[in-house]
Protein backbone atom coordinates (compact mmCIF):
# COMPACT_ATOMS: atom_id res chain seq x y z
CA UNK A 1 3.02 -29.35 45.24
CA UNK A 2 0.34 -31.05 46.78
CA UNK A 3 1.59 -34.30 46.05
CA UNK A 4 5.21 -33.28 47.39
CA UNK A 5 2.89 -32.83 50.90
CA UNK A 6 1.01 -35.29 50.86
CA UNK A 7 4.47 -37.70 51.24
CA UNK A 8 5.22 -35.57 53.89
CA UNK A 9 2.62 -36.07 55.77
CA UNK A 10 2.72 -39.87 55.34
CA UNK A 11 6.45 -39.12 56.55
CA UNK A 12 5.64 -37.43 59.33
CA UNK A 13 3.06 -40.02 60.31
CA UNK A 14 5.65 -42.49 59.78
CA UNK A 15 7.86 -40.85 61.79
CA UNK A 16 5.67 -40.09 65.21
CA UNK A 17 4.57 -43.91 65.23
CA UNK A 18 8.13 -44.90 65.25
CA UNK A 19 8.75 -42.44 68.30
CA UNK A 20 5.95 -44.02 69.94
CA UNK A 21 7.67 -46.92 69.50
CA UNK A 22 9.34 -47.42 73.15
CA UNK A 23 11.41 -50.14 71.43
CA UNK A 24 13.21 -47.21 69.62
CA UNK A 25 14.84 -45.85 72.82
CA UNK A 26 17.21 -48.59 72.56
CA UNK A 27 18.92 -47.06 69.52
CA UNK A 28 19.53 -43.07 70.75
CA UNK A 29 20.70 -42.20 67.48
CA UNK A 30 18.22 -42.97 65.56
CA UNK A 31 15.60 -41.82 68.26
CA UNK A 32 17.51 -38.28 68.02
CA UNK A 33 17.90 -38.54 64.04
CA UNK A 34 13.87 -39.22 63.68
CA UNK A 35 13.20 -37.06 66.52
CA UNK A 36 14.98 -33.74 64.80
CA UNK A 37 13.44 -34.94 61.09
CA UNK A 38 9.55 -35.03 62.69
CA UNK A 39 10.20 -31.35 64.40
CA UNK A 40 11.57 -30.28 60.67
CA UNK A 41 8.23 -31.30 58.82
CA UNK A 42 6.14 -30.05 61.94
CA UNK A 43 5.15 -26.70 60.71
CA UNK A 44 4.57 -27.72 57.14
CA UNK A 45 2.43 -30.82 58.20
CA UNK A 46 0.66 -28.25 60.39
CA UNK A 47 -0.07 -25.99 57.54
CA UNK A 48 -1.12 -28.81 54.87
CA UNK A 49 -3.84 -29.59 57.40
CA UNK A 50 -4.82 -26.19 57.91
CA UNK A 51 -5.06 -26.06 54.29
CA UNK A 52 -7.06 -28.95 54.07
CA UNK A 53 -9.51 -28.48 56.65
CA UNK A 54 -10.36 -24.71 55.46
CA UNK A 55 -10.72 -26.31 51.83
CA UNK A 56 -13.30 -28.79 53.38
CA UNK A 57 -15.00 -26.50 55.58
CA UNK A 58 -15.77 -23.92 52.30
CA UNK A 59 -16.90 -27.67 50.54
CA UNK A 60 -19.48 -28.19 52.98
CA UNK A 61 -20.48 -24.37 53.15
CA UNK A 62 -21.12 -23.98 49.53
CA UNK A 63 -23.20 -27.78 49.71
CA UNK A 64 -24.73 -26.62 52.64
CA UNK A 65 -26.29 -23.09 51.37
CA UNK A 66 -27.13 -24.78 47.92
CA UNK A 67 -30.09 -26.91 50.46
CA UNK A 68 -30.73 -24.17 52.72
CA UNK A 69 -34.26 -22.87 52.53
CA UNK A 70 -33.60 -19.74 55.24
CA UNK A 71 -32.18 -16.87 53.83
CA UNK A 72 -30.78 -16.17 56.88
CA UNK A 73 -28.69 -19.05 57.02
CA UNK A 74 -27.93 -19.01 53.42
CA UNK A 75 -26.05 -15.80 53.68
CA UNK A 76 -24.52 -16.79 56.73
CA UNK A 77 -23.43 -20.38 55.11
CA UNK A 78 -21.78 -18.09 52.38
CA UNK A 79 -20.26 -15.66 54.23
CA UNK A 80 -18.51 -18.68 56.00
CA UNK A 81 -17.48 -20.27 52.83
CA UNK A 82 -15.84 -16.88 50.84
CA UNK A 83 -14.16 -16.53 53.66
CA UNK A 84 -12.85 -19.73 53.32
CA UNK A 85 -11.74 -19.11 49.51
CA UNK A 86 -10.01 -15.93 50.52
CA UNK A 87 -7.93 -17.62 52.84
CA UNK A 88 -6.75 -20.45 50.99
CA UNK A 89 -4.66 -18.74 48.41
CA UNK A 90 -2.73 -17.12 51.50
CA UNK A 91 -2.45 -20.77 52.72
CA UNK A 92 -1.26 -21.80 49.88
CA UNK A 93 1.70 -19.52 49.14
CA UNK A 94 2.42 -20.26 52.92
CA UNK A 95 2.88 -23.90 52.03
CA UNK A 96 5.08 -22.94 48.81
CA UNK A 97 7.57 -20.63 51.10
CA UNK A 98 7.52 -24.05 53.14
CA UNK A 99 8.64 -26.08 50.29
CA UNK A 100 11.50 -23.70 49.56
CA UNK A 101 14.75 -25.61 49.69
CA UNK A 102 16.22 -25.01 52.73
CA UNK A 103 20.20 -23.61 52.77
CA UNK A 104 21.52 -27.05 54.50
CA UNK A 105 24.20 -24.44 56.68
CA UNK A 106 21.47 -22.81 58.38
CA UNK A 107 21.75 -24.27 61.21
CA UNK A 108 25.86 -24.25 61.96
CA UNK A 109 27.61 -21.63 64.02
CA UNK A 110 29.71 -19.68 61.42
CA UNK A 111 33.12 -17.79 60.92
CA UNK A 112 32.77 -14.00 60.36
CA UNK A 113 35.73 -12.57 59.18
CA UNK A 114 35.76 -7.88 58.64
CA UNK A 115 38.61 -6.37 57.02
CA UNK A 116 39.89 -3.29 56.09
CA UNK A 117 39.52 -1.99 52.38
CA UNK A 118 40.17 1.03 50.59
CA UNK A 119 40.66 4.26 52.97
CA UNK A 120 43.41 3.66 55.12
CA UNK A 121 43.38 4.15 58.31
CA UNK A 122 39.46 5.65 58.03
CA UNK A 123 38.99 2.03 56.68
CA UNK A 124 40.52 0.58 60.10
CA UNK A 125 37.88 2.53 61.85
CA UNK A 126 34.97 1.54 60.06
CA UNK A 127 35.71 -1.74 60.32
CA UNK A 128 36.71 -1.84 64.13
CA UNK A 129 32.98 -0.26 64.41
CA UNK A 130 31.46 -3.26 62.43
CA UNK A 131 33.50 -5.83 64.46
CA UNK A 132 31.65 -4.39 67.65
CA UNK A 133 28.42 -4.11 65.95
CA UNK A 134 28.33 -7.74 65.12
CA UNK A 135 29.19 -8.40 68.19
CA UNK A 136 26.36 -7.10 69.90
CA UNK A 137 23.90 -7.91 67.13
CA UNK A 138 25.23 -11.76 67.87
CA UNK A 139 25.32 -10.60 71.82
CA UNK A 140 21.42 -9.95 71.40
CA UNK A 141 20.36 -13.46 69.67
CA UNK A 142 22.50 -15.29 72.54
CA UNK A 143 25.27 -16.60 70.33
CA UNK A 144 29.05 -16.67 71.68
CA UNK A 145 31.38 -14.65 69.82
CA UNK A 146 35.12 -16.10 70.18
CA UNK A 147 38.04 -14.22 68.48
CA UNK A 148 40.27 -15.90 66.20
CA UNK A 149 42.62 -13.41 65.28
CA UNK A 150 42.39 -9.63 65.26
CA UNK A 151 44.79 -8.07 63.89
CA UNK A 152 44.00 -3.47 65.67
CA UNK A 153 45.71 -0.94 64.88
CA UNK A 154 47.53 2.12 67.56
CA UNK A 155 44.09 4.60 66.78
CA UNK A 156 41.61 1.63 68.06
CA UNK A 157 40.92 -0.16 64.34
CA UNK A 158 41.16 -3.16 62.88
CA UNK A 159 43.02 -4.38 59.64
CA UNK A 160 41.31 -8.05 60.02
CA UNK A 161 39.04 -9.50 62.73
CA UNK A 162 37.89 -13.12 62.34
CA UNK A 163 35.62 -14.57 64.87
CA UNK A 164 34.29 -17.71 65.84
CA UNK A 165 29.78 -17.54 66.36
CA UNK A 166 28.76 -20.23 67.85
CA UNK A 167 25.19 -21.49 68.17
CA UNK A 168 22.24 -22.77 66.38
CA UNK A 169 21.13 -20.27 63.70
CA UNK A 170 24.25 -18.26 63.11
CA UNK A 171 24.92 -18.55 59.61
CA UNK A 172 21.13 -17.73 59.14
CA UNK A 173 21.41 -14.39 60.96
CA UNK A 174 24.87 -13.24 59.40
CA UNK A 175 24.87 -15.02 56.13
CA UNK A 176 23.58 -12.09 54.47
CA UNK A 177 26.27 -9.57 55.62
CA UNK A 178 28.96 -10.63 53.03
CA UNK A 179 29.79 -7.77 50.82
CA UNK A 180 31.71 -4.69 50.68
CA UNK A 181 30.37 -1.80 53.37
CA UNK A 182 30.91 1.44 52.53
CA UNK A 183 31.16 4.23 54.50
CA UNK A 184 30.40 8.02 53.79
CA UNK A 185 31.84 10.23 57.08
CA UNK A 186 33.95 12.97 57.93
CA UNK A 187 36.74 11.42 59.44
CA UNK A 188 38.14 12.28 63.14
CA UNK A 189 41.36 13.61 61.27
CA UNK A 190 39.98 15.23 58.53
CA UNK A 191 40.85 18.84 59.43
CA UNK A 192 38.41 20.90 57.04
CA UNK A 193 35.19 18.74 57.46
CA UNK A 194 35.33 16.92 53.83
CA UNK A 195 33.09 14.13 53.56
CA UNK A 196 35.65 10.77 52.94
CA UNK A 197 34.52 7.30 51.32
CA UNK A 198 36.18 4.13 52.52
CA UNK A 199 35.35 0.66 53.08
CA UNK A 200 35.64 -2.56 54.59
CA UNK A 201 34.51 -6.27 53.40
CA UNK A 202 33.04 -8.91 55.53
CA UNK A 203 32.80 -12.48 54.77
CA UNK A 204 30.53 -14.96 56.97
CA UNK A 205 31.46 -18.71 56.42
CA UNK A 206 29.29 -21.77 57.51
CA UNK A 207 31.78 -23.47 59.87
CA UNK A 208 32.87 -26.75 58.35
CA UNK A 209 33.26 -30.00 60.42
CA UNK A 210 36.04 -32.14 59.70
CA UNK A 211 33.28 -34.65 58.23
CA UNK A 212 32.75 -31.97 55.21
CA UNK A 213 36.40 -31.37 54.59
CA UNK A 214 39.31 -33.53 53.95
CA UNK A 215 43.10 -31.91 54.53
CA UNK A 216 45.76 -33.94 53.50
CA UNK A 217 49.02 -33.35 55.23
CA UNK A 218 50.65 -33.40 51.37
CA UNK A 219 48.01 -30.37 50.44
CA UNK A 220 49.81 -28.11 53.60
CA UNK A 221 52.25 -26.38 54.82
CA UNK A 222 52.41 -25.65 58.54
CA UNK A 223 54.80 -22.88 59.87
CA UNK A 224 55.42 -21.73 63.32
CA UNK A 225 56.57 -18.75 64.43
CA UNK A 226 57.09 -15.62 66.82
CA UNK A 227 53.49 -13.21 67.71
CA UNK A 228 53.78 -9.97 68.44
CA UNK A 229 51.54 -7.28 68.53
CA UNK A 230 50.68 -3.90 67.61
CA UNK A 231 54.13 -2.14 66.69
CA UNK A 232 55.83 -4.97 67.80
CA UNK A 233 54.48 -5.02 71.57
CA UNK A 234 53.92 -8.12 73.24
CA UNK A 235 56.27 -10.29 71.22
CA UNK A 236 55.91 -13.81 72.61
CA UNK A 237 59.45 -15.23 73.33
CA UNK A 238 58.08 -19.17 72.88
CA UNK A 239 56.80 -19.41 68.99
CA UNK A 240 53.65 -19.79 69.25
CA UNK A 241 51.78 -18.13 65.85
CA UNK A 242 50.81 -20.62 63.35
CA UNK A 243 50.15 -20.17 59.41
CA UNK A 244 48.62 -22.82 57.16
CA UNK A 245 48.72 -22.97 53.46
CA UNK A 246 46.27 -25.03 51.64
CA UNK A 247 48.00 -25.37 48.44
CA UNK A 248 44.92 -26.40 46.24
CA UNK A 249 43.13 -23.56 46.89
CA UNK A 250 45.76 -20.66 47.66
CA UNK A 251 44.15 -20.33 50.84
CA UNK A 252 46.76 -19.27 53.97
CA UNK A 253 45.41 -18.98 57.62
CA UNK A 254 47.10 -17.33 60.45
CA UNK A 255 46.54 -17.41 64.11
CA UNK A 256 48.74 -16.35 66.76
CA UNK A 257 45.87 -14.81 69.61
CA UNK A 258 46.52 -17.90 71.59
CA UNK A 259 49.58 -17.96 73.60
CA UNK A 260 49.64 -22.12 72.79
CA UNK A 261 51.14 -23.02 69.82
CA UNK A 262 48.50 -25.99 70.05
CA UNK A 263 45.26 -23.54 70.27
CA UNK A 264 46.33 -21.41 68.01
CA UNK A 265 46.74 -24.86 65.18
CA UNK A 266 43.03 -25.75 66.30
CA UNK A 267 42.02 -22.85 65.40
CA UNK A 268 43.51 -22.51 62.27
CA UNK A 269 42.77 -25.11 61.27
CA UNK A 270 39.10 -24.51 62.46
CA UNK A 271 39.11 -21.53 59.72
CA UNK A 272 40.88 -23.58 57.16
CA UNK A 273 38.34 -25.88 56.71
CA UNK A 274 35.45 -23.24 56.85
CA UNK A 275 37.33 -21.47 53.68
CA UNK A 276 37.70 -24.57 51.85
CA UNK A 277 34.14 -25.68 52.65
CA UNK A 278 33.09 -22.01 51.38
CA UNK A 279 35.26 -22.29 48.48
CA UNK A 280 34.45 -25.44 46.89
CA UNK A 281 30.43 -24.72 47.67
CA UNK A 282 31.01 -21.20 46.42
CA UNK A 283 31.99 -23.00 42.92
CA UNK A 284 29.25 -25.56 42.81
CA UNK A 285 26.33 -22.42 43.43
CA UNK A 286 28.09 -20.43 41.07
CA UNK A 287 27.42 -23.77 38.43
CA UNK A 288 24.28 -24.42 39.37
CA UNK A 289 22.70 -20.83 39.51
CA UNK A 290 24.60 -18.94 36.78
CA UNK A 291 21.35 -18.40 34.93
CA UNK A 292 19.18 -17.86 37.56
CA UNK A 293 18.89 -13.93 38.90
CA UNK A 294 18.19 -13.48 42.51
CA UNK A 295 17.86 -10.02 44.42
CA UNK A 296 19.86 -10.87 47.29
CA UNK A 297 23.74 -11.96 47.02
CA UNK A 298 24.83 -13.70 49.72
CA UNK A 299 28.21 -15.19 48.30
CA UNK A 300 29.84 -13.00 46.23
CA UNK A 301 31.81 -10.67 48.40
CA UNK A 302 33.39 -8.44 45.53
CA UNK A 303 29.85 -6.89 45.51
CA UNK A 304 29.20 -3.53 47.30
CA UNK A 305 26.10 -4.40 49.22
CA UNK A 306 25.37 -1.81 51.27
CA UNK A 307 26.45 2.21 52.42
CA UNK A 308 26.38 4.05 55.55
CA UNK A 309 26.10 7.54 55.46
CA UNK A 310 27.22 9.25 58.46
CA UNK A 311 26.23 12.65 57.59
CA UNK A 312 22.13 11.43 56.60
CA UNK A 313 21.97 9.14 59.55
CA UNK A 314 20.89 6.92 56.49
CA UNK A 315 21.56 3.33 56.04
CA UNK A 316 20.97 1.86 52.58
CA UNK A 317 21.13 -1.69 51.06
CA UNK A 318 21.52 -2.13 47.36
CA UNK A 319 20.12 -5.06 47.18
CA UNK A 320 16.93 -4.28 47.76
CA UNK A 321 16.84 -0.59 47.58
CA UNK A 322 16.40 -0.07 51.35
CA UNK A 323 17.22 2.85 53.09
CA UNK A 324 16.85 3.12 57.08
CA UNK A 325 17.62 6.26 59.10
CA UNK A 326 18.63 4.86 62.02
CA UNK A 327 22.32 4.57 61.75
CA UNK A 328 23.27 5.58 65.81
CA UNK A 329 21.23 2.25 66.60
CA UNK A 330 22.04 0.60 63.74
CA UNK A 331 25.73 0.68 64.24
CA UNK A 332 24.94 -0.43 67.80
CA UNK A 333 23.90 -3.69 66.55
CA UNK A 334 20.51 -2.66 65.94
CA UNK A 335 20.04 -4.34 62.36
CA UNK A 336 17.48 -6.74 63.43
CA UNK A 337 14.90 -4.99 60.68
CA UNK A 338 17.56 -5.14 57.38
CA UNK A 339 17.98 -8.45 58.50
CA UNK A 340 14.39 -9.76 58.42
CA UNK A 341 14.08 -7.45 54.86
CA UNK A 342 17.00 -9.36 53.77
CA UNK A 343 15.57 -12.80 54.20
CA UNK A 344 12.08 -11.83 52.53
CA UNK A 345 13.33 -10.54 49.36
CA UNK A 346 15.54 -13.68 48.89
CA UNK A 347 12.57 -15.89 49.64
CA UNK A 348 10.55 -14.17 47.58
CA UNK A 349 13.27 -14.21 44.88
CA UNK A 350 13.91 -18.15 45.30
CA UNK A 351 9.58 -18.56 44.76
CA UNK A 352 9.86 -16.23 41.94
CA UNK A 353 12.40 -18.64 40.32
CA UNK A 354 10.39 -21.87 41.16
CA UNK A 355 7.44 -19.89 39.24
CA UNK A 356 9.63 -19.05 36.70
């Protein structure tokens, strides 16, 4: 480990004489590329020195009080230097969480995509109610949500919603929604108050670039056709709707939200290569990890990850075995908490497997 920081640091120092460099603001690019690299290795370099500067000060405090004459000063010398030894095991799992490999699709805006499962129209519901609470949820971390293609039903739910969240961080806050949500209510029609099970899946997607994903024109089919809406309202009379097929994959993309035939390709194609990106990565994790155990899923979307249980005003994830009973403000977009739980447990899992 401490060899692994020790090149970062000579990286970093690297790095921050080059930007000193006023030569180097003749090539942007590179400025920018060396500029975002330093603020990556900031906090870690910041932290190694910590490290290394409490190790020294105990050092001196033990060499000190072995001289000292003054009892006094002695115990004060010692105090200063167990206090020192306590803190550097705390530094040092800080430096290991650090060191964790970092999930390269952080950083991108995302595609979050909530559908209907098993439950009908209950289903619809449930899943109209998670479309709005990730919207608010991404509303309350300032990142744009654009729709895609929503596909409501008469009673105000949705079959399929996929959205567009754009801006840095999204697939770090929403990556660990992917699952099956179940739901545990009496429904609105249920005439004799019986408690009804349904659910709904949601899949979050790091948004691809076209630099990660090649399409071939001979791997797709691209039809056009006539929108309409719910029950056949708002039928557009130019055709407008667009569906994609990615024949390697299976994978078929429809958008017809846009009243331009053009828009409504973009975006398709947008989600397109998202799926593909997700699919082929899917694969390689699946290879690389199949031996490894981790307490948090975050691919596999056959999984029931977590229930909500109307009734209890209980929230509960099975991954981790936590319950919250806050579901009015959770459903609100309140999930700030399971989030941050979320993200430990899977940190924690990935330094249990390093230790392994």
């Amino acid at each position: 480990m401490f060899k692994k920081l020790e090149e970062i640091k000579k990286r970093y120092e690297f790095l921050s004489a080059q930007l000193a460099d006023s030569a180097l603001l003749a090539d942007m690019s590179t400025w920018q590329k060396y500029s975002k690299e330093q603020a990556d290795l900031t906090e870690t370099v910041e932290k190694y020195a910590e490290y290394t500067s409490t190790q020294r000060e105990m050092d001196d405090a033990f060499a000190l009080a072995e001289t000292e004459t003054d009892a006094e000063m002695k115990k004060m010398l010692l105090d200063e230097a167990y206090a020192c030894k306590e803190r550097l095991p705390v530094l040092q799992n800080e430096l290991k969480i650090l060191l964790l490999p970092k999930d390269k699709n952080d950083e991108r805006s995302c595609i979050l995509e909530v559908r209907a499962g098993t439950g009908g129209e209950e289903a619809a519901l449930f899943a109209g109610e998670l479309c709005r609470m990730y919207q608010n949820y991404c509303s309350a971390h300032r990142l744009k949500v654009e729709e895609i293609e929503v596909n409501a039903t008469e009673l105000g739910g949705v079959k399929e919603g996929i959205y567009n969240v754009t801006g840095a961080g999204a697939y770090k806050l929403l990556k660990y929604e992917s699952g099956v949500h179940r739901v545990q209510r009496v429904p609105a029609t249920e005439t004799q108050g019986r408690i009804h099970t349904s659910a709904a899946t949601v899949a979050v997607l790091p948004e691809a670039e076209e630099v990660d994903v090649e399409i071939n024109d001979k791997d797709i089919r691209i039809d056009i056709f006539h929108s309409g809406g719910a029950g056949g309202q708002n039928v557009n009379k130019v055709a407008s709707a667009v569906r994609i097929t990615h024949f390697p994959t299976g994978i078929v993309v429809t958008c017809q939200d846009e009243r331009s035939q053009l828009k409504n390709k973009e975006r398709a194609f947008k989600v397109l290569r998202s799926r593909i990106y997700d699919f082929y990565n899917s694969q390689n994790a699946k290879a690389r990890e199949e031996n490894r155990r981790s307490m948090v899923g975050t691919g596999d979307r056959s999984e029931r990850i977590r229930t909500y249980n109307f009734p209890q005003s209980r929230v509960t994830d099975h991954r981790i075995g936590l319950s919250q009973y806050n579901l009015d403000a959770f459903m609100t977009g309140d999930i700030d908490s399971m989030v941050e739980a979320l993200a430990i447990a899977d940190r924690e899992a990935l330094l249990s497997s390093q230790n392994e």
